[in-house]
C-alpha atoms as a PDB file:
ATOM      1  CA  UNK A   1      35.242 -50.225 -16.543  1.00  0.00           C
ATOM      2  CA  UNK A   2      34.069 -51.305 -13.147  1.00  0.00           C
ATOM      3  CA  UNK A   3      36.013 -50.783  -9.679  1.00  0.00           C
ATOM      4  CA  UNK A   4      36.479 -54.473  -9.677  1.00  0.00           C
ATOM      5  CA  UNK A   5      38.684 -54.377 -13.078  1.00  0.00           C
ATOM      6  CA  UNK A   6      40.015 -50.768 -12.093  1.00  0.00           C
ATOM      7  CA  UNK A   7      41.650 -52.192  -9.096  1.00  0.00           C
ATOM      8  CA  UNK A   8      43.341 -55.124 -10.428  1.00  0.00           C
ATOM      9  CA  UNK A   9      44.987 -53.186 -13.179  1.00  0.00           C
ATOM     10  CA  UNK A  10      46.416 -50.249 -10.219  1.00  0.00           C
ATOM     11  CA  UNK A  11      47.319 -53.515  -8.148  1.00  0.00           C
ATOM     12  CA  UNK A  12      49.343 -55.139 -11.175  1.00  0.00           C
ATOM     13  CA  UNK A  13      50.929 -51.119 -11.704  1.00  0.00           C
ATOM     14  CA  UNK A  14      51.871 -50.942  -7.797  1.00  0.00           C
ATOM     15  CA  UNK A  15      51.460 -53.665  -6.383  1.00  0.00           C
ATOM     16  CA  UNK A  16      49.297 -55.877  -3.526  1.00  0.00           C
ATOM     17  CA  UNK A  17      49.897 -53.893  -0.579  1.00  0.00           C
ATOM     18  CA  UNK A  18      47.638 -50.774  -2.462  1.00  0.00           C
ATOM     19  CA  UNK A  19      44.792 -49.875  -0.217  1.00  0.00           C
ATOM     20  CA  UNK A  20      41.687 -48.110  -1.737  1.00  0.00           C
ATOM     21  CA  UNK A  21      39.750 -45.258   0.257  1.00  0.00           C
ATOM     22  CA  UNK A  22      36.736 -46.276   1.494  1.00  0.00           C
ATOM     23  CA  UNK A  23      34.862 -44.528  -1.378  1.00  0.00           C
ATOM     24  CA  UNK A  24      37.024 -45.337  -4.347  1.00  0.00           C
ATOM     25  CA  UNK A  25      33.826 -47.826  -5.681  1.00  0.00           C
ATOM     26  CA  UNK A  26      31.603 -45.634  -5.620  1.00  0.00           C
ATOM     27  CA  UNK A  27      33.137 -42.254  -7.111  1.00  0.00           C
ATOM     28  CA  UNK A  28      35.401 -44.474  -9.569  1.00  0.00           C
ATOM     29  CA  UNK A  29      31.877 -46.378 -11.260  1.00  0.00           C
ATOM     30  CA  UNK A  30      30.433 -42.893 -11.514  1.00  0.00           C
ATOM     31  CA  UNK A  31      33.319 -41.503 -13.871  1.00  0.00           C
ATOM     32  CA  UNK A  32      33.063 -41.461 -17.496  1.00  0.00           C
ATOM     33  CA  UNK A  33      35.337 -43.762 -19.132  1.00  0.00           C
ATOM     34  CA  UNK A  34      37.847 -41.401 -20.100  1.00  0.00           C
ATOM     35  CA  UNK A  35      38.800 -40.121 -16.922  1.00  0.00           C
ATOM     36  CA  UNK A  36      38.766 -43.660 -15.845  1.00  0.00           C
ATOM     37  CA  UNK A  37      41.443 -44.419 -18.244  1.00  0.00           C
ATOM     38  CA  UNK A  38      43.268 -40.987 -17.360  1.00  0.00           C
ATOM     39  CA  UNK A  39      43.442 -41.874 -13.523  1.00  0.00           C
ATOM     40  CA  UNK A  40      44.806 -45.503 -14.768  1.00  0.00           C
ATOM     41  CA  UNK A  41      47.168 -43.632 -16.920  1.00  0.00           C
ATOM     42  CA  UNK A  42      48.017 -41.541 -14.342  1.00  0.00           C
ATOM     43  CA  UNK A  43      48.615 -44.460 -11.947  1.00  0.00           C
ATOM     44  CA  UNK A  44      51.279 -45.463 -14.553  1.00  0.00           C
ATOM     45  CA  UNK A  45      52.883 -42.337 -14.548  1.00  0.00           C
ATOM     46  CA  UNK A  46      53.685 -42.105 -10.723  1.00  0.00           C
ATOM     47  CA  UNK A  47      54.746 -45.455 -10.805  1.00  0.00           C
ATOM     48  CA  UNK A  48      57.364 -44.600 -13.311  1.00  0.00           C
ATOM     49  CA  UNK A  49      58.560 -41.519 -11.329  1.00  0.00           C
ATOM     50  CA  UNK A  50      56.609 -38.959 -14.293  1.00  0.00           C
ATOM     51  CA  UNK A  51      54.393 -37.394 -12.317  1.00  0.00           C
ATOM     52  CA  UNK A  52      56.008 -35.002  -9.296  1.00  0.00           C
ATOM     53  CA  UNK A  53      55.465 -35.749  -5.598  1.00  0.00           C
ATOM     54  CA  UNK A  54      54.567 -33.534  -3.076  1.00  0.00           C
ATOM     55  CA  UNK A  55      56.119 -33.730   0.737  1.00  0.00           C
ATOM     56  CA  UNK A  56      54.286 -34.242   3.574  1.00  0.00           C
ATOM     57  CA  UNK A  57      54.992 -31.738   6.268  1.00  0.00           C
ATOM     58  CA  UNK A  58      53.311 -34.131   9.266  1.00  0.00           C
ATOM     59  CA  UNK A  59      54.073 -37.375   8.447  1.00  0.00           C
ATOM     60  CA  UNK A  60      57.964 -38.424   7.563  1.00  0.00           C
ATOM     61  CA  UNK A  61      58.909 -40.011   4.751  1.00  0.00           C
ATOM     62  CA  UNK A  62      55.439 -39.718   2.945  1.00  0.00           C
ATOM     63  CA  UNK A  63      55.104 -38.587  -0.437  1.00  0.00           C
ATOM     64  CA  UNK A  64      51.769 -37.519  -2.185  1.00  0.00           C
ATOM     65  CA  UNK A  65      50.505 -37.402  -5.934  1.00  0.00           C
ATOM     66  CA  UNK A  66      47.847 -35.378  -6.746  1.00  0.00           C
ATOM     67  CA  UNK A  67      45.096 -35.802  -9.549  1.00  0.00           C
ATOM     68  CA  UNK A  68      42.681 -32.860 -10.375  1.00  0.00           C
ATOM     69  CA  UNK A  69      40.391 -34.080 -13.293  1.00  0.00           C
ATOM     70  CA  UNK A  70      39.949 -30.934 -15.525  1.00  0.00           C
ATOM     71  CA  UNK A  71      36.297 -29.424 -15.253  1.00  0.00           C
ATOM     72  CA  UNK A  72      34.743 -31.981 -12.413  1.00  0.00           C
ATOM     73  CA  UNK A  73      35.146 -31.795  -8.503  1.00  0.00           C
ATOM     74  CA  UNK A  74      36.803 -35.215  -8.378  1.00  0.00           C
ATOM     75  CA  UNK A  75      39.804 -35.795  -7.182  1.00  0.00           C
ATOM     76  CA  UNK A  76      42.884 -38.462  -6.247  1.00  0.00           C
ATOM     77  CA  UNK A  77      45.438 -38.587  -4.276  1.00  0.00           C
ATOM     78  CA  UNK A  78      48.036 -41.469  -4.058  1.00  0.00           C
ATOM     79  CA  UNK A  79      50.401 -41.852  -1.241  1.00  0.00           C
ATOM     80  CA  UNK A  80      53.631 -43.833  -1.352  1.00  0.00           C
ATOM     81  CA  UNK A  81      56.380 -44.166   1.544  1.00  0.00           C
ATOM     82  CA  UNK A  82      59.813 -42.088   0.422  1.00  0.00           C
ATOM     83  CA  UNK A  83      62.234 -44.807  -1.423  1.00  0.00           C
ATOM     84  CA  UNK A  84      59.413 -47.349  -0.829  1.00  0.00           C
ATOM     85  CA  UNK A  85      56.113 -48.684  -1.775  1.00  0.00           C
ATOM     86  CA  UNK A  86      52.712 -47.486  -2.729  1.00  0.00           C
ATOM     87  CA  UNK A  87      50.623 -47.192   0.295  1.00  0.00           C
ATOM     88  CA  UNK A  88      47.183 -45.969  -0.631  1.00  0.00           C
ATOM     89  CA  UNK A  89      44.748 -44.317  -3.372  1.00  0.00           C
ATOM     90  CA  UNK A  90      42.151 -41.434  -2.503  1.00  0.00           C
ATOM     91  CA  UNK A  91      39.138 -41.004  -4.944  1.00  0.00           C
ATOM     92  CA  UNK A  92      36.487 -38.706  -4.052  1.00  0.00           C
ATOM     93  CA  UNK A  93      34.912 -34.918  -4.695  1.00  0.00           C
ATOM     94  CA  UNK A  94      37.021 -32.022  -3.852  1.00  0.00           C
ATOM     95  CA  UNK A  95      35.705 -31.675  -0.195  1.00  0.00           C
ATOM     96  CA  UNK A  96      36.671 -34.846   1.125  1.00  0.00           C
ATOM     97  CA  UNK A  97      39.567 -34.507  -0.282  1.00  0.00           C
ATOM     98  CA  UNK A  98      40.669 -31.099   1.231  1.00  0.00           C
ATOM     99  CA  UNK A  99      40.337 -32.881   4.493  1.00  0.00           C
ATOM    100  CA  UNK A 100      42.333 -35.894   2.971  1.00  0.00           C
ATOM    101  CA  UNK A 101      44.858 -33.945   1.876  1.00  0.00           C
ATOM    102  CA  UNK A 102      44.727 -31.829   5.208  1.00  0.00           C
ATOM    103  CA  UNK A 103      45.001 -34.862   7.107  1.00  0.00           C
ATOM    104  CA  UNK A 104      47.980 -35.945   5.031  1.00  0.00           C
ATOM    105  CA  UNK A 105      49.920 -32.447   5.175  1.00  0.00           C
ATOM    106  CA  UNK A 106      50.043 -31.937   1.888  1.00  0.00           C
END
């Protein structure tokens, strides 16, 4: 699946105000298709309130999901205001997003 496709499905999960970091295209095309479908899946599952949030300890009112694909560097982490809407999604390799994360407070 292409970034293209990949982002209209996670816009149709959580809606049109979703922003994308700014290397979502390229990590996301480089993924094998199963861990495509996983981070969909897992998309899903935070939408639905499955998958637990963390607290941010800088920002107020900001919750963050976490996605660590098993045996690869990649991960994602999706951001959504407390009692609100999906804000943004993080895709990238585990340095970037230590200082995502670290940015975030979470």
């Amino acid at each position: 699946m292409l970034h293209d496709k990949a982002k209209a499905n996670i816009r149709e999960i959580l809606g049109e105000n979703i922003t994308f970091g700014k290397h979502f295209n390229g990590v996301f095309d480089n993924l094998k298709e199963s861990r495509q479908k996983e981070m969909i899946a897992w998309v899903k599952e935070c939408k639905e309130g499955n998958s637990i949030a963390i607290s941010s300890d800088k920002i107020k009112g900001l919750l963050a999901f976490v996605l660590r694909f098993r045996n690869t560097n990649f991960r994602a982490i999706l951001t959504k205001k407390k009692n609100g809407y999906f804000i943004a999604l993080f895709l990238d390799k585990h340095k970037y997003y230590e200082n995502e994360r670290n940015k975030l407070g979470v």
